[in-house]
C-alpha atoms as a PDB file:
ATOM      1  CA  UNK A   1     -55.981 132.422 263.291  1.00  0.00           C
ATOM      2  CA  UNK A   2     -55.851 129.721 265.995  1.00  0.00           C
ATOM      3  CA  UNK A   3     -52.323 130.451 266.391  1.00  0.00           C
ATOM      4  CA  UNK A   4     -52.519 134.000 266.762  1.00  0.00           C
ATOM      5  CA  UNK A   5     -55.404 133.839 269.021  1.00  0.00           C
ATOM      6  CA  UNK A   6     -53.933 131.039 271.356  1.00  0.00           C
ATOM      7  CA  UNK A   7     -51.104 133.669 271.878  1.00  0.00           C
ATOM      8  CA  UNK A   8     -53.070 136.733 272.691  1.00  0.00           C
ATOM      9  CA  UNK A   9     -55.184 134.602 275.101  1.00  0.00           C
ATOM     10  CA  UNK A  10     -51.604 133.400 276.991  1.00  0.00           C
ATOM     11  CA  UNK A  11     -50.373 136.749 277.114  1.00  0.00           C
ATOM     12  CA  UNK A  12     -54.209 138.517 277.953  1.00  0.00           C
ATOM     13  CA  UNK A  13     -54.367 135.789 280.535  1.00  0.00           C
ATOM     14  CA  UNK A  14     -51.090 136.448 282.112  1.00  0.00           C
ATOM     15  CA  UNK A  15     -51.270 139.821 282.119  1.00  0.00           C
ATOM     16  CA  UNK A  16     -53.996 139.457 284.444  1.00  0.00           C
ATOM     17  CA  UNK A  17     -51.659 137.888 286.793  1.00  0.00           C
ATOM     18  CA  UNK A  18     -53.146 134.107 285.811  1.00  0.00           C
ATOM     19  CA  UNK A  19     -50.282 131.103 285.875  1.00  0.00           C
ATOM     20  CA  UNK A  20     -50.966 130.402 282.525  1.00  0.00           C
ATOM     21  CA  UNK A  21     -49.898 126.900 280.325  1.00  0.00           C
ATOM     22  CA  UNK A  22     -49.281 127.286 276.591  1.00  0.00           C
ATOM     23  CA  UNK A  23     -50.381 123.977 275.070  1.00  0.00           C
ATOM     24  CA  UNK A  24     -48.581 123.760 271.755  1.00  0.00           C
ATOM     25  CA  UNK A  25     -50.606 120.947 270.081  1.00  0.00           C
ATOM     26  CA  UNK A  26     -49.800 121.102 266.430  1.00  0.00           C
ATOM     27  CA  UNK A  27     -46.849 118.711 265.650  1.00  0.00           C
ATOM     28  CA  UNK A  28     -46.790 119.868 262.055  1.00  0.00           C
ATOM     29  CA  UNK A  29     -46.922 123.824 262.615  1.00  0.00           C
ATOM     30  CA  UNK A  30     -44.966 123.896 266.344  1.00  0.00           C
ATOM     31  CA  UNK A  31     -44.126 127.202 267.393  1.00  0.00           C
ATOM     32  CA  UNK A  32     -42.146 125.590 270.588  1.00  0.00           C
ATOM     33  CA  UNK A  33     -41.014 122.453 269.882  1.00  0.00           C
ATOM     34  CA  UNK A  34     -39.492 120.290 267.145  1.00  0.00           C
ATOM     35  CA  UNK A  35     -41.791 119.322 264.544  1.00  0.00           C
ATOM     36  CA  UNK A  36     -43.312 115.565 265.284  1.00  0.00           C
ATOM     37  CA  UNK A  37     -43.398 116.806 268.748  1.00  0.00           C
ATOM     38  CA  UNK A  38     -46.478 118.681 271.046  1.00  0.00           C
ATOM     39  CA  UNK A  39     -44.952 120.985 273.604  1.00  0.00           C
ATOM     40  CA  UNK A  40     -46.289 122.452 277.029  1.00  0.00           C
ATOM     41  CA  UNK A  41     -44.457 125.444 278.700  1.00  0.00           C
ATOM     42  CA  UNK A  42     -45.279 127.664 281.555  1.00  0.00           C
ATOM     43  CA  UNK A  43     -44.441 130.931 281.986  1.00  0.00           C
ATOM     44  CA  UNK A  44     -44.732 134.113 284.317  1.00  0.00           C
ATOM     45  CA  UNK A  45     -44.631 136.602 282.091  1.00  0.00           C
ATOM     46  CA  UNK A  46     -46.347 138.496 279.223  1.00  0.00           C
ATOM     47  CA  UNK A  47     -44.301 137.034 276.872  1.00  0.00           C
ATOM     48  CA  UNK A  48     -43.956 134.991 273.929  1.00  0.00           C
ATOM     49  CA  UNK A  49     -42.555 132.019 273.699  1.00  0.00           C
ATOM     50  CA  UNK A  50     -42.959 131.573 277.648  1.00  0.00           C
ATOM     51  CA  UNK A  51     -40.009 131.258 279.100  1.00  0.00           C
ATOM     52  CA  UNK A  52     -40.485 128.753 281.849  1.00  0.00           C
ATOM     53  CA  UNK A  53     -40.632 125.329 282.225  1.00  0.00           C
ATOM     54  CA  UNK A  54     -41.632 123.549 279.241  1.00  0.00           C
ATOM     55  CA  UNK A  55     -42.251 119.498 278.663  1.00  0.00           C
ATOM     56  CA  UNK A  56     -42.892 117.498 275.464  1.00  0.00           C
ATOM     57  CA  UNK A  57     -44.267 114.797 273.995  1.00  0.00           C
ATOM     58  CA  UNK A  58     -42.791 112.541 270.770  1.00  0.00           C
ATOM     59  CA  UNK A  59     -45.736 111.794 268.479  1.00  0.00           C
ATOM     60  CA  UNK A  60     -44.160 110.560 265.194  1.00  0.00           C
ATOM     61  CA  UNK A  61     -45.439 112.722 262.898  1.00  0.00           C
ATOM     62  CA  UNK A  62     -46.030 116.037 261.360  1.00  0.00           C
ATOM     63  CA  UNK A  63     -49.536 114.831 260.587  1.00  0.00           C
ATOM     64  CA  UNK A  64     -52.714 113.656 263.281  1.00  0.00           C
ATOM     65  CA  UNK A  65     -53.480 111.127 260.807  1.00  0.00           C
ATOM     66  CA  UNK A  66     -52.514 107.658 262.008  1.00  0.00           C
ATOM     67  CA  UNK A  67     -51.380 109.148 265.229  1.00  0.00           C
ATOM     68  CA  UNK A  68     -54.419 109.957 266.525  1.00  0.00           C
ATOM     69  CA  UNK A  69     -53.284 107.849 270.361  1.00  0.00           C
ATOM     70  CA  UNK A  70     -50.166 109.656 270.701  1.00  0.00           C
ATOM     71  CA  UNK A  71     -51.202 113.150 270.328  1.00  0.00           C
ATOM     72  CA  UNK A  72     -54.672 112.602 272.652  1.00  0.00           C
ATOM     73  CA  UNK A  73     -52.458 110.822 274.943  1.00  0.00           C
ATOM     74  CA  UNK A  74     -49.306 113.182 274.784  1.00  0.00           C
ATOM     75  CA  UNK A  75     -51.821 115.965 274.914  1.00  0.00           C
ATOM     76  CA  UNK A  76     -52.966 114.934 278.714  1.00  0.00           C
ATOM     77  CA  UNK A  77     -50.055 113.665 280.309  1.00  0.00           C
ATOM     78  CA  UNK A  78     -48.521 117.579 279.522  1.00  0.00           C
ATOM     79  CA  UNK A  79     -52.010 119.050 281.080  1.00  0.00           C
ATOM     80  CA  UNK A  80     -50.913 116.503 283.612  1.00  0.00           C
ATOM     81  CA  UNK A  81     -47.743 117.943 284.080  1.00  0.00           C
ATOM     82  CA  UNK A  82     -49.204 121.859 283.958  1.00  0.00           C
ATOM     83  CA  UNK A  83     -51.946 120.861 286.433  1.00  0.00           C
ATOM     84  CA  UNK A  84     -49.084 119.254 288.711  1.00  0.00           C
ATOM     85  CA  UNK A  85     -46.872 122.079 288.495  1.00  0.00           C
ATOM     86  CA  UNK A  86     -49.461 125.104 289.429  1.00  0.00           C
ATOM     87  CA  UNK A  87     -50.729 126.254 286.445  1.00  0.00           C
ATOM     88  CA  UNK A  88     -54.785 127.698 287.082  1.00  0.00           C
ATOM     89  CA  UNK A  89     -55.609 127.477 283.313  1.00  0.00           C
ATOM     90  CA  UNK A  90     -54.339 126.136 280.722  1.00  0.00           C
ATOM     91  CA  UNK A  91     -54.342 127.400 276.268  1.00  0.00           C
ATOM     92  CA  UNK A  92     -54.438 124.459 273.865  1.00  0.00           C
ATOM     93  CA  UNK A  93     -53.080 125.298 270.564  1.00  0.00           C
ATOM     94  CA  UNK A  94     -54.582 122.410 268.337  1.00  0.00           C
ATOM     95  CA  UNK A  95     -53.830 121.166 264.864  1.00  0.00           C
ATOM     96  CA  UNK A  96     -56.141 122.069 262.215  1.00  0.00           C
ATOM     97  CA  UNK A  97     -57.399 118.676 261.627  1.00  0.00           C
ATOM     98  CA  UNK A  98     -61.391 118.791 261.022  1.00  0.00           C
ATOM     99  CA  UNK A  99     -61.828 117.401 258.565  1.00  0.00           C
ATOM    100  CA  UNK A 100     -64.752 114.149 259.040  1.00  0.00           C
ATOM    101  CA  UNK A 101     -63.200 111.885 255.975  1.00  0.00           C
ATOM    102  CA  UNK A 102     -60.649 112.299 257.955  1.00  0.00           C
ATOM    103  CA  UNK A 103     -61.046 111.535 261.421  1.00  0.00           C
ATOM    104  CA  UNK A 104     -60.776 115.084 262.705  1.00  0.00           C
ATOM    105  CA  UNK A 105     -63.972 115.387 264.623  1.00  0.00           C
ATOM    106  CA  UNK A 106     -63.417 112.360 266.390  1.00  0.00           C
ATOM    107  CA  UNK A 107     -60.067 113.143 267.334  1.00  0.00           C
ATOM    108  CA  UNK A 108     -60.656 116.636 268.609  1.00  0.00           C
ATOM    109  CA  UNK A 109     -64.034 114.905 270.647  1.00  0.00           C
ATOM    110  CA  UNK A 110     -61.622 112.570 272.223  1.00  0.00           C
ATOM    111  CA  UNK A 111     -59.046 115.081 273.027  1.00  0.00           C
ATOM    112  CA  UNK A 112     -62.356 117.427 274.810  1.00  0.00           C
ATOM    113  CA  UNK A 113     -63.007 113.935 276.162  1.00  0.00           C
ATOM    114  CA  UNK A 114     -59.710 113.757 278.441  1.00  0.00           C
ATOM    115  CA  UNK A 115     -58.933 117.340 279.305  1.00  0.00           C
ATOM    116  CA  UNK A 116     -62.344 118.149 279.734  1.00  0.00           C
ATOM    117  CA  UNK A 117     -61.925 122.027 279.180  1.00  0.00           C
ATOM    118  CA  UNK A 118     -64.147 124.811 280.538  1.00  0.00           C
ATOM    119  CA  UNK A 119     -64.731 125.929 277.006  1.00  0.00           C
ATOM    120  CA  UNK A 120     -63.584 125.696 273.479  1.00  0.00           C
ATOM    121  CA  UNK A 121     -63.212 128.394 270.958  1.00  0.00           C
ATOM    122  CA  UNK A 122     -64.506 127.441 267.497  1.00  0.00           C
ATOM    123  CA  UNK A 123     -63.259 129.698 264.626  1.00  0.00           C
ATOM    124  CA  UNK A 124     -64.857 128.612 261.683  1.00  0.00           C
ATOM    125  CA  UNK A 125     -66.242 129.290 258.137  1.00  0.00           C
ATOM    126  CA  UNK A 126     -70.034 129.062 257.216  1.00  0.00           C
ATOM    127  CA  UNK A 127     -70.350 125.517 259.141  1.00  0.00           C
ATOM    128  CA  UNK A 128     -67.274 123.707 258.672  1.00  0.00           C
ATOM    129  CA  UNK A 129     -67.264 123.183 262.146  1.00  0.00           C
ATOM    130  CA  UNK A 130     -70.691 121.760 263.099  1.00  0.00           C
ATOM    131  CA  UNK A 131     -70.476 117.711 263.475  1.00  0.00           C
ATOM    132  CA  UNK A 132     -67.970 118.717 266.391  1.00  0.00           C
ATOM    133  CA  UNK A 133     -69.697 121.380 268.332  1.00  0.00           C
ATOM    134  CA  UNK A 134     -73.161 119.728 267.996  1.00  0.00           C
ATOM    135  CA  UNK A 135     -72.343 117.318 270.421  1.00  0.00           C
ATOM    136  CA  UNK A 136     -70.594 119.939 272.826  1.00  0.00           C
ATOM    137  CA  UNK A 137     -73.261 122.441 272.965  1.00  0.00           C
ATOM    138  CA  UNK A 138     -75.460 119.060 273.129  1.00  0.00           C
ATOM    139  CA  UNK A 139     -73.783 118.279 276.319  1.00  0.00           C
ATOM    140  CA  UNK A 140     -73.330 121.499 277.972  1.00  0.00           C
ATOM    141  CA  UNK A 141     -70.258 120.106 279.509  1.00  0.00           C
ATOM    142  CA  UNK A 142     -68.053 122.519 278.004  1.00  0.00           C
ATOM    143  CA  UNK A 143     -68.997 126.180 276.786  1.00  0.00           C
ATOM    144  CA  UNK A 144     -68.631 126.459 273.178  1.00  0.00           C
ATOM    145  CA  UNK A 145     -67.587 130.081 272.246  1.00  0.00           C
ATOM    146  CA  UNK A 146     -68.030 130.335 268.741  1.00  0.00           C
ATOM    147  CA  UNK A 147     -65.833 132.859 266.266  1.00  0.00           C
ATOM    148  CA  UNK A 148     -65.821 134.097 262.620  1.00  0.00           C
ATOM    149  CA  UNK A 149     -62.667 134.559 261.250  1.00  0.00           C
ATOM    150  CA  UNK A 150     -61.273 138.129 260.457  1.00  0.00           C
ATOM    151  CA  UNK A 151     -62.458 138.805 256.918  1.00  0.00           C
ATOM    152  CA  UNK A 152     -58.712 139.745 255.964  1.00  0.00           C
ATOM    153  CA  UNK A 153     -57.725 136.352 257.080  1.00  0.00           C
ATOM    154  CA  UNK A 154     -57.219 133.702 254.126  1.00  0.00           C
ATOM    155  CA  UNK A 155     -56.899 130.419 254.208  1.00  0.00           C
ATOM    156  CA  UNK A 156     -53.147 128.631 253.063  1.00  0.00           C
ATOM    157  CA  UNK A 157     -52.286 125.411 251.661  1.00  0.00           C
ATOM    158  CA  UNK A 158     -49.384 124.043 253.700  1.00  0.00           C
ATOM    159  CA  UNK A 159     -46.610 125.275 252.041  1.00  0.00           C
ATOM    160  CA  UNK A 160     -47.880 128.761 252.426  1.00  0.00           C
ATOM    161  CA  UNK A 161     -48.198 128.041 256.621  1.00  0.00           C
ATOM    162  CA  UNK A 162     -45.008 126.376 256.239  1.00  0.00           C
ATOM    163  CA  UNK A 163     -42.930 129.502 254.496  1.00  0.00           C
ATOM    164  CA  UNK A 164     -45.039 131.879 257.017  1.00  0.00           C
ATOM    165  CA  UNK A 165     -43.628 129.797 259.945  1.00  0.00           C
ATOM    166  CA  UNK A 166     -40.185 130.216 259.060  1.00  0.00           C
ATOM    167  CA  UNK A 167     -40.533 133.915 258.432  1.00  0.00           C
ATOM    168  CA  UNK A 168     -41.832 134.320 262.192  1.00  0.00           C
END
């Protein structure tokens, strides 16, 4: 679902004549880049994978875990880079790393933290979600939008995301 809804927002967004950023932040599912990597491109158009300038960031792994510094780092020197080259808003396409044993709510605080985002869509089940967007909606620095996710819409082990990825 993140995925999916990451893209429509892009495309919605540039369809209404916005210079929109796609933030592809998941080194283990990229759509853009190679895996290990995050990837930010801007585009013009309606379309997807934008098809304009694009940057990227090594982080070492498929996997948040232990590299927790790279991606929250790598992650705001390419809103850097979007910021610097015109963009007026940009779509982060994070990993799916929440879970507290972890270290997925502190990671995606941090990451809030230093691109301090206008808001932040939450798509979650029952409350899976809640020790990160206490503190947000806490704050009231950042709007917390908060999604269920379609009923159709199962979760996948990796492999399953992994074989779907390929197929797209």
């Amino acid at each position: 679902g993140k995925s999916t809804l990451a893209r429509y927002l892009v495309q919605r967004l540039r369809r209404d004549g916005r210079r929109c950023a796609y933030l592809d932040g998941d080194p283990g599912q990229s759509r853009l880049g190679p895996p290990a990597t995050i990837t930010l491109s801007v585009g013009e158009s309606a379309e997807f994978p934008p098809g304009g300038p694009s940057w990227q960031r090594f982080i070492g792994s498929v996997s948040p875990q232990g590299h927790m510094l790279p991606l929250g780092v790598g992650a705001m020197r390419l809103a850097q880079a979007a910021w610097e080259h015109g963009v007026d808003s940009i779509v982060y396409d994070t990993s799916g790393l929440v879970d507290p044993a972890q270290g997925g709510p502190p990671l995606k605080l941090a990451k809030i933290e230093l691109l301090q985002p206008v808001a932040v869509l939450a798509i979650q089940r029952g409350s899976e979600l809640e020790s990160l967007l206490q503190p947000l909606r806490r704050s009231r620095l950042t709007q917390v939008i908060d999604l269920r996710p379609v009923a159709a819409v199962q979760p996948r082990d990796r492999l399953a995301r992994q074989h779907r990825d390929e197929d797209e």
